[in-house]
Structure formats: C-alpha cells, structure tokens
Protein backbone atom coordinates (compact mmCIF):
# COMPACT_ATOMS: atom_id res chain seq x y z
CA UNK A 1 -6.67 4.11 -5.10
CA UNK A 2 -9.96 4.41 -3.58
CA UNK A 3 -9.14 2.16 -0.81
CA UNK A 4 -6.28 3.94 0.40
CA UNK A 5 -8.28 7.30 0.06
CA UNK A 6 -10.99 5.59 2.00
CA UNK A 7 -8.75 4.28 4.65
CA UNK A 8 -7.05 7.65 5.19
CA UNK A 9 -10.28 8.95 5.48
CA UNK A 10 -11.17 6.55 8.36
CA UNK A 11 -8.20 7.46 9.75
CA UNK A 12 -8.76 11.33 10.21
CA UNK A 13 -12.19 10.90 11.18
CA UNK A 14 -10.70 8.23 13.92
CA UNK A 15 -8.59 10.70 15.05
CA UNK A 16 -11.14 14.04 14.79
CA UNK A 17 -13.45 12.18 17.04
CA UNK A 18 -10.51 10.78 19.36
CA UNK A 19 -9.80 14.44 19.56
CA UNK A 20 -13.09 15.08 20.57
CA UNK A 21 -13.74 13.13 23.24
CA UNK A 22 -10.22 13.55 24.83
CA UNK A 23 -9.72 16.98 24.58
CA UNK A 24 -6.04 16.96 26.54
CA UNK A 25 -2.97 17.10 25.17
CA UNK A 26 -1.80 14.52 23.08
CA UNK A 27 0.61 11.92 24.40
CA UNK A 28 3.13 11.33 21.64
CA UNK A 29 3.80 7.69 22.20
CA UNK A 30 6.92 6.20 19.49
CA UNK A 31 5.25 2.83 19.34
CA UNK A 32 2.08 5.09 17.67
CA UNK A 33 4.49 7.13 15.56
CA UNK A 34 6.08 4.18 14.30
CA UNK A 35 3.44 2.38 13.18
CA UNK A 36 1.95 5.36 11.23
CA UNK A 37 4.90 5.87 10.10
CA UNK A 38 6.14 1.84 9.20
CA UNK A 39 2.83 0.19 8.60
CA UNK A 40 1.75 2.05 5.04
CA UNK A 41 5.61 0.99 3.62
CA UNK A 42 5.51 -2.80 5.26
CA UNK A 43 2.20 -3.46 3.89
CA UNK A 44 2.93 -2.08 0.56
CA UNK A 45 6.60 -4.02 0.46
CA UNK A 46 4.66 -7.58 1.53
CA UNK A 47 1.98 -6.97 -0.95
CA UNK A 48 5.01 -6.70 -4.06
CA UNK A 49 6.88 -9.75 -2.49
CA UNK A 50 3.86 -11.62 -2.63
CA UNK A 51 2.90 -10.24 -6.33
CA UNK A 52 6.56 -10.81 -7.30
CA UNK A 53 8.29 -9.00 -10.22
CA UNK A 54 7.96 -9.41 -13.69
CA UNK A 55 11.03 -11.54 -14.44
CA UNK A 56 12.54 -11.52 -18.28
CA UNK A 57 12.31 -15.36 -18.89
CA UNK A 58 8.36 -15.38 -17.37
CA UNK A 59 7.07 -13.75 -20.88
CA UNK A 60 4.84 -11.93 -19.24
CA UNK A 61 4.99 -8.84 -16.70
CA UNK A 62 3.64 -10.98 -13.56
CA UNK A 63 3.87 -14.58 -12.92
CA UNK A 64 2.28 -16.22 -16.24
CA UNK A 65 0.06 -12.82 -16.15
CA UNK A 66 -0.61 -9.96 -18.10
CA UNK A 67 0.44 -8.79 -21.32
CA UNK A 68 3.62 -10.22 -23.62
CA UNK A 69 7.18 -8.85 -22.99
CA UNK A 70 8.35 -9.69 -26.47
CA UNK A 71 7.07 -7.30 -28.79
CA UNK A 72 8.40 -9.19 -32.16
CA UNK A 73 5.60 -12.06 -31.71
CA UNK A 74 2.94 -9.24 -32.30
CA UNK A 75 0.26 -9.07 -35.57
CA UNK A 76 0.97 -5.63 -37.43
C-alpha cells in the first residue's frame, strides 16, 4: 500500500511542478488520458495472472503457497 501511495505521490508532485513551469493551458491529449486511466488496471490484472488464483485441488490459496484450504486436517 505504501508503494502505490508513494507512486501517486510522485505523480502529483510530477504534475504540480509540470504545472509550474508550463503555466498554459493544458493540452488534453487521449493517448495521456488513457494511460492514466488504463495503466493502474493493466498492471494490476498482469500482476494476478502472473500470481494466479488459488485453485481448489492446489491445497493451498496460491500455487503450493500459503495457508491450508482444508480446514478438517487442523490440531484442535
């Protein structure tokens, strides 16, 4: 969470300074818009394919990882 608080950070600093130092109108350009707009969701969507999902036959929640799906093999 800090990362992406961090990056939006260094983007609205970016963007104060750009501001700044070109004080004329902005030119809305789509290809800008897009991106800003795209980029957050693509990275996000290759980062989970890569991951994967937690499958039912895997026994655990992430490829081989993490803690047991079947709760009946448990200590009381």
């Amino acid at each position: 969470m800090a990362l992406a608080w961090g990056l939006a950070l260094l983007l609205s600093l970016g963007l104060r300074f750009w501001g700044l130092w070109h004080p004329d109108p902005f030119v809305i350009r789509p290809l800008l818009v897009a991106l800003l707009l795209f980029a957050p969701a693509v990275g996000l969507g290759i980062w989970v394919m890569r991951e994967g999902f937690p499958t039912a036959d895997s026994g655990s929640l992430v490829n081989g990882k993490g803690e047991s799906l079947n709760c009946d093999s448990e200590s009381s």
